[in-house]
C-alpha atoms as a PDB file:
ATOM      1  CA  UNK A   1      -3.915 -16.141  -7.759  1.00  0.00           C
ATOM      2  CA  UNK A   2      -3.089 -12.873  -9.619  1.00  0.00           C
ATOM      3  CA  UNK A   3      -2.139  -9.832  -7.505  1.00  0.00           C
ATOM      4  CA  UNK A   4      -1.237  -6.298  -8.248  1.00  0.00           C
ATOM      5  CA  UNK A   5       0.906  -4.463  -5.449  1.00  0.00           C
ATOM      6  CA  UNK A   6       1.556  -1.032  -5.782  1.00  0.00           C
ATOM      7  CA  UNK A   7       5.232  -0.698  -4.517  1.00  0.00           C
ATOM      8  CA  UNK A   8       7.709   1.217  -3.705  1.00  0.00           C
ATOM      9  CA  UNK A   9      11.429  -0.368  -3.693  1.00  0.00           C
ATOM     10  CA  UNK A  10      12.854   2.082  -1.082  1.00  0.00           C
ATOM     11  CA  UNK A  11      10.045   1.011   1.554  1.00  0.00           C
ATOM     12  CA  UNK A  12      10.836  -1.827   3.751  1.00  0.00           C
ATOM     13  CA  UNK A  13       7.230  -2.389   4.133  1.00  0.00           C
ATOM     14  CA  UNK A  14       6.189  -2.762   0.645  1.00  0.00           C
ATOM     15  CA  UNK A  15       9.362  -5.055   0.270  1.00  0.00           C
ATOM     16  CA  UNK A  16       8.076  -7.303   2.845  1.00  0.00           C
ATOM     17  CA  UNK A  17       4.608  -7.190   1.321  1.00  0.00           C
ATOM     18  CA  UNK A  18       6.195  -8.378  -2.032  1.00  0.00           C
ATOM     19  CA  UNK A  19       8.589 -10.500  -0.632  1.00  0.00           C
ATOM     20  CA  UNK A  20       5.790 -12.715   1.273  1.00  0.00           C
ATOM     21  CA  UNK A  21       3.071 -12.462  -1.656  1.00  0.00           C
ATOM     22  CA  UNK A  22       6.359 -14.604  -3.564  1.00  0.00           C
ATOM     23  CA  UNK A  23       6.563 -16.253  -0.767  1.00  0.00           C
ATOM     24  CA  UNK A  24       3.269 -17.429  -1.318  1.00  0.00           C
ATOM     25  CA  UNK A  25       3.984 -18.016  -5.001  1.00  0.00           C
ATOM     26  CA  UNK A  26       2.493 -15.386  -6.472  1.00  0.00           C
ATOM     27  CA  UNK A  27       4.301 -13.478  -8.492  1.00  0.00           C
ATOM     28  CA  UNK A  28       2.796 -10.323  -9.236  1.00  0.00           C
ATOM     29  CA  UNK A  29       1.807  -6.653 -11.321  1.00  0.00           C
ATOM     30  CA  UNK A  30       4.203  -4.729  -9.615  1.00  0.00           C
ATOM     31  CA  UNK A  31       3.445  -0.989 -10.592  1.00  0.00           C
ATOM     32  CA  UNK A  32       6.024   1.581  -8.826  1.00  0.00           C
ATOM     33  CA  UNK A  33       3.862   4.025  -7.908  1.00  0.00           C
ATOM     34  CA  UNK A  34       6.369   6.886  -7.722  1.00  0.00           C
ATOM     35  CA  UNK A  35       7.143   6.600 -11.538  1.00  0.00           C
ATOM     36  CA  UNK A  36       3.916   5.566 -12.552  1.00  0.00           C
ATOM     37  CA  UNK A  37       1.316   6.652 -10.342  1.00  0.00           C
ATOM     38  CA  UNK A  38      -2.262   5.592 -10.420  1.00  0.00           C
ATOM     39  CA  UNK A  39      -4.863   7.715 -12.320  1.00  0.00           C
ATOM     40  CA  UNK A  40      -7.638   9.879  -9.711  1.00  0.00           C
ATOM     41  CA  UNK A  41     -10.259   7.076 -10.316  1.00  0.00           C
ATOM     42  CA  UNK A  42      -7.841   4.347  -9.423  1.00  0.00           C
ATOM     43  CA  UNK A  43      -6.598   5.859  -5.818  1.00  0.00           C
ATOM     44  CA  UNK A  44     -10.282   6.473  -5.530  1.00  0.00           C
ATOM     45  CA  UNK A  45     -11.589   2.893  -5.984  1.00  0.00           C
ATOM     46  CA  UNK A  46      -8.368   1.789  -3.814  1.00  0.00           C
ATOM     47  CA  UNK A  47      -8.495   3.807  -0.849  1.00  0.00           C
ATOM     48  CA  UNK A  48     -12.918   2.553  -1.156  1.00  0.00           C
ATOM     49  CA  UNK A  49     -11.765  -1.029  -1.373  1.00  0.00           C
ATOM     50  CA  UNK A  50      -9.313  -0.860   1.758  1.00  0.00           C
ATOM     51  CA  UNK A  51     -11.554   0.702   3.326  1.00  0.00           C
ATOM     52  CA  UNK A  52     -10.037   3.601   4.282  1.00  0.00           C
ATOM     53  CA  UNK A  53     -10.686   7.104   4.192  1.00  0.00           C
ATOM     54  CA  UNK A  54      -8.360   9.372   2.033  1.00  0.00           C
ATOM     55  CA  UNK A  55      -6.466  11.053   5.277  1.00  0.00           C
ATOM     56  CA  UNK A  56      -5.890   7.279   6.054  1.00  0.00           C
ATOM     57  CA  UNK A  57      -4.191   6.342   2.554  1.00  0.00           C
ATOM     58  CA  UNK A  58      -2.144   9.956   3.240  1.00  0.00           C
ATOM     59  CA  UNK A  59       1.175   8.937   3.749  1.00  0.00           C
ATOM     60  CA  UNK A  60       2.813  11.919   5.978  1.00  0.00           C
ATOM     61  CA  UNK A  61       6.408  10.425   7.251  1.00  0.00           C
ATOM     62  CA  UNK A  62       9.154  11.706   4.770  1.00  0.00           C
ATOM     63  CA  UNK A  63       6.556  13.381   2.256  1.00  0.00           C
ATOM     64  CA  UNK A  64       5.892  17.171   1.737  1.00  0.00           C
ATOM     65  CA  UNK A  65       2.680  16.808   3.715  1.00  0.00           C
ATOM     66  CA  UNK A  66       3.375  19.102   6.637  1.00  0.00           C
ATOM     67  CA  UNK A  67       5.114  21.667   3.959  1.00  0.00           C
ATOM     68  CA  UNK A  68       2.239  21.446   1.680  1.00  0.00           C
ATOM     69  CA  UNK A  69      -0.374  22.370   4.573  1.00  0.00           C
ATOM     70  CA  UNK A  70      -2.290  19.482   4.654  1.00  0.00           C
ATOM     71  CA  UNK A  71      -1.999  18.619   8.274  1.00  0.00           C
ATOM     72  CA  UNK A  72      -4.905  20.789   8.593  1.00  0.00           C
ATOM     73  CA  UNK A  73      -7.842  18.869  10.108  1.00  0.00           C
ATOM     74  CA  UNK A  74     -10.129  20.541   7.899  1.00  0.00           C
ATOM     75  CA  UNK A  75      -8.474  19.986   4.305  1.00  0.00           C
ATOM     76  CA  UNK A  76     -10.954  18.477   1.754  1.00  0.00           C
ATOM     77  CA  UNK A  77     -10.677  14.445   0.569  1.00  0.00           C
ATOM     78  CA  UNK A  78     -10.234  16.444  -2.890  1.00  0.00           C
ATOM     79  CA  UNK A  79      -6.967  18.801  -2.017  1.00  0.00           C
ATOM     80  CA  UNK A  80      -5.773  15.503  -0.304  1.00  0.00           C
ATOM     81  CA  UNK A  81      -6.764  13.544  -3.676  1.00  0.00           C
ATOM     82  CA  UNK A  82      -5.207  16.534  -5.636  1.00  0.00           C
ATOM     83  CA  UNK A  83      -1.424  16.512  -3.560  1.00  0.00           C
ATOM     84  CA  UNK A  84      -1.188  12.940  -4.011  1.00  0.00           C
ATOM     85  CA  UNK A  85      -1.884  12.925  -7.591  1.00  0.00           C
ATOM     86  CA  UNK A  86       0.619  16.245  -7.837  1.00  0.00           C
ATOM     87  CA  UNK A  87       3.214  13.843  -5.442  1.00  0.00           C
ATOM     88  CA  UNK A  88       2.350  10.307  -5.778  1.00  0.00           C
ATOM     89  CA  UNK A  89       4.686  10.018  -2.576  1.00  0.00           C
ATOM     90  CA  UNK A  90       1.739  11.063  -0.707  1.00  0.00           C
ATOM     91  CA  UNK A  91       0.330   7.899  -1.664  1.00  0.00           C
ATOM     92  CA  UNK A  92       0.879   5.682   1.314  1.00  0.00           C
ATOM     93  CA  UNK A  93       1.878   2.042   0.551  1.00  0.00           C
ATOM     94  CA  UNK A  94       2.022  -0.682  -0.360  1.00  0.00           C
ATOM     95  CA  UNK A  95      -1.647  -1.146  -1.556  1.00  0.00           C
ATOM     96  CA  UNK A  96      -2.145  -4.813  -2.953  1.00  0.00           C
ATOM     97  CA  UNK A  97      -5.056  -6.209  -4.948  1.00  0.00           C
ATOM     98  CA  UNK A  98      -6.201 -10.122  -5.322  1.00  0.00           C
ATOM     99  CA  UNK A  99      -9.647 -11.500  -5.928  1.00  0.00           C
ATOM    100  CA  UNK A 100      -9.662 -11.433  -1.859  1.00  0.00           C
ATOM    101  CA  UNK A 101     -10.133  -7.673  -1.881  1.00  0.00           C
ATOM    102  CA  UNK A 102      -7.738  -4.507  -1.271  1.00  0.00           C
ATOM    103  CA  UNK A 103      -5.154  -3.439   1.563  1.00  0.00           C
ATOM    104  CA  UNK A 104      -3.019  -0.813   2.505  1.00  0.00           C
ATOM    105  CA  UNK A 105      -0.566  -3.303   4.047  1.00  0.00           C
ATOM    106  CA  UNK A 106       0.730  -1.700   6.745  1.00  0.00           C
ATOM    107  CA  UNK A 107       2.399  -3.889   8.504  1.00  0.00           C
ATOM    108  CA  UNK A 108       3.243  -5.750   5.734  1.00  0.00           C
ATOM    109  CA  UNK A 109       1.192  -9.117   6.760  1.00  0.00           C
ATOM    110  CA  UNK A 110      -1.609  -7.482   6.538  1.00  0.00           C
ATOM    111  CA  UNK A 111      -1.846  -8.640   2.726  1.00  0.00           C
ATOM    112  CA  UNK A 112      -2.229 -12.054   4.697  1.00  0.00           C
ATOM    113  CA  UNK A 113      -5.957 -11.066   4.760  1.00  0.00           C
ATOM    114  CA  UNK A 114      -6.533 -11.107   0.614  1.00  0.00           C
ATOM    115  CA  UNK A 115      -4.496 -14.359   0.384  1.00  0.00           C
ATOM    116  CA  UNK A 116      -4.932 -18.457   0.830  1.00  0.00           C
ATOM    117  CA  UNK A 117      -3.451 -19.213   4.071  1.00  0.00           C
ATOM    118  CA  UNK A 118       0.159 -18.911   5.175  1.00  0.00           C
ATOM    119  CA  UNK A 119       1.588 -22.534   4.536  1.00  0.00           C
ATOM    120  CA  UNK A 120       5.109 -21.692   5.889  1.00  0.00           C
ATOM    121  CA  UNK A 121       6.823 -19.367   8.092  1.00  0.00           C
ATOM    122  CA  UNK A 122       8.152 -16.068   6.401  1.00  0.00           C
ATOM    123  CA  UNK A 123      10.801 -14.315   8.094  1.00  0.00           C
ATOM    124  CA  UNK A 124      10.840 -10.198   7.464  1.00  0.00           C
ATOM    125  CA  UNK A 125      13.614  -8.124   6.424  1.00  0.00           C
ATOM    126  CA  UNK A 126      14.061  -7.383  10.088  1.00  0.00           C
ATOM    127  CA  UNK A 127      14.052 -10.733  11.355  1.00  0.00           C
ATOM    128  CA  UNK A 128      10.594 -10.819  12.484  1.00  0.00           C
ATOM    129  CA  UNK A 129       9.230 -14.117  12.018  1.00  0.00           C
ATOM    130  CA  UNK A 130       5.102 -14.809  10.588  1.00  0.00           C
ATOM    131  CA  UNK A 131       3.796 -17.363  11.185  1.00  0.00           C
ATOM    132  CA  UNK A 132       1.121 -19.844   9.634  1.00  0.00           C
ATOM    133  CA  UNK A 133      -2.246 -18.664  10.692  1.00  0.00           C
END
């Protein structure tokens, strides 16, 4: 199965999320968003294919989101869209893509729903243990 994860080393989440699609053996298109962001159209068709909303693919913990005024409830999809293409760390993560479809995978086993089923247990960075559904 080919994947594509959009990743961010620092993030314990999006390590997990890597860490259990290898787990899986898949080994795959790791793009680190922070030095090589997506393009407009991309985040677009991601954020659509999660299903999410753009204030949901905001990412607001340890970002300039507050600073940059965009807590406001009424701020546009497009200023969103425009700060997180100005500061891809905006860009919550980790998004991953299969032939299953796209998730923000928050928590990380979330990317459990785009993948063939959990064969063995895979223990998380903090000791949390997932199970085989």
């Amino acid at each position: 199965m080919q994947a594509i994860i959009y990743h961010n080393p620092s993030c314990g989440t999006s390590r997990n999320a890597l860490a259990l699609l290898r787990h899986m053996g898949i080994e795959p298109i790791v793009i680190e968003y922070l030095t090589n962001p997506p393009d407009r159209a991309t985040l677009i068709h991601l954020i659509r294919d999660a299903g999410l909303t753009v204030r949901n693919a905001v990412r607001e913990k340890g970002t300039p989101f507050a600073t940059l005024g965009l807590d406001a409830p009424e701020t546009s999809d497009d200023r969103l869209l425009d700060a997180m293409m100005a500061h891809p760390i905006l860009i919550n993560r980790p998004f991953v893509v299969t032939g299953r479809g796209t998730r923000l995978c928050r928590p990380s086993e979330i990317v459990l729903d785009i993948l063939p089923a959990l064969a063995t247990a895979f223990t998380k960075e903090d000791g949390e243990v997932i199970h085989p559904r």
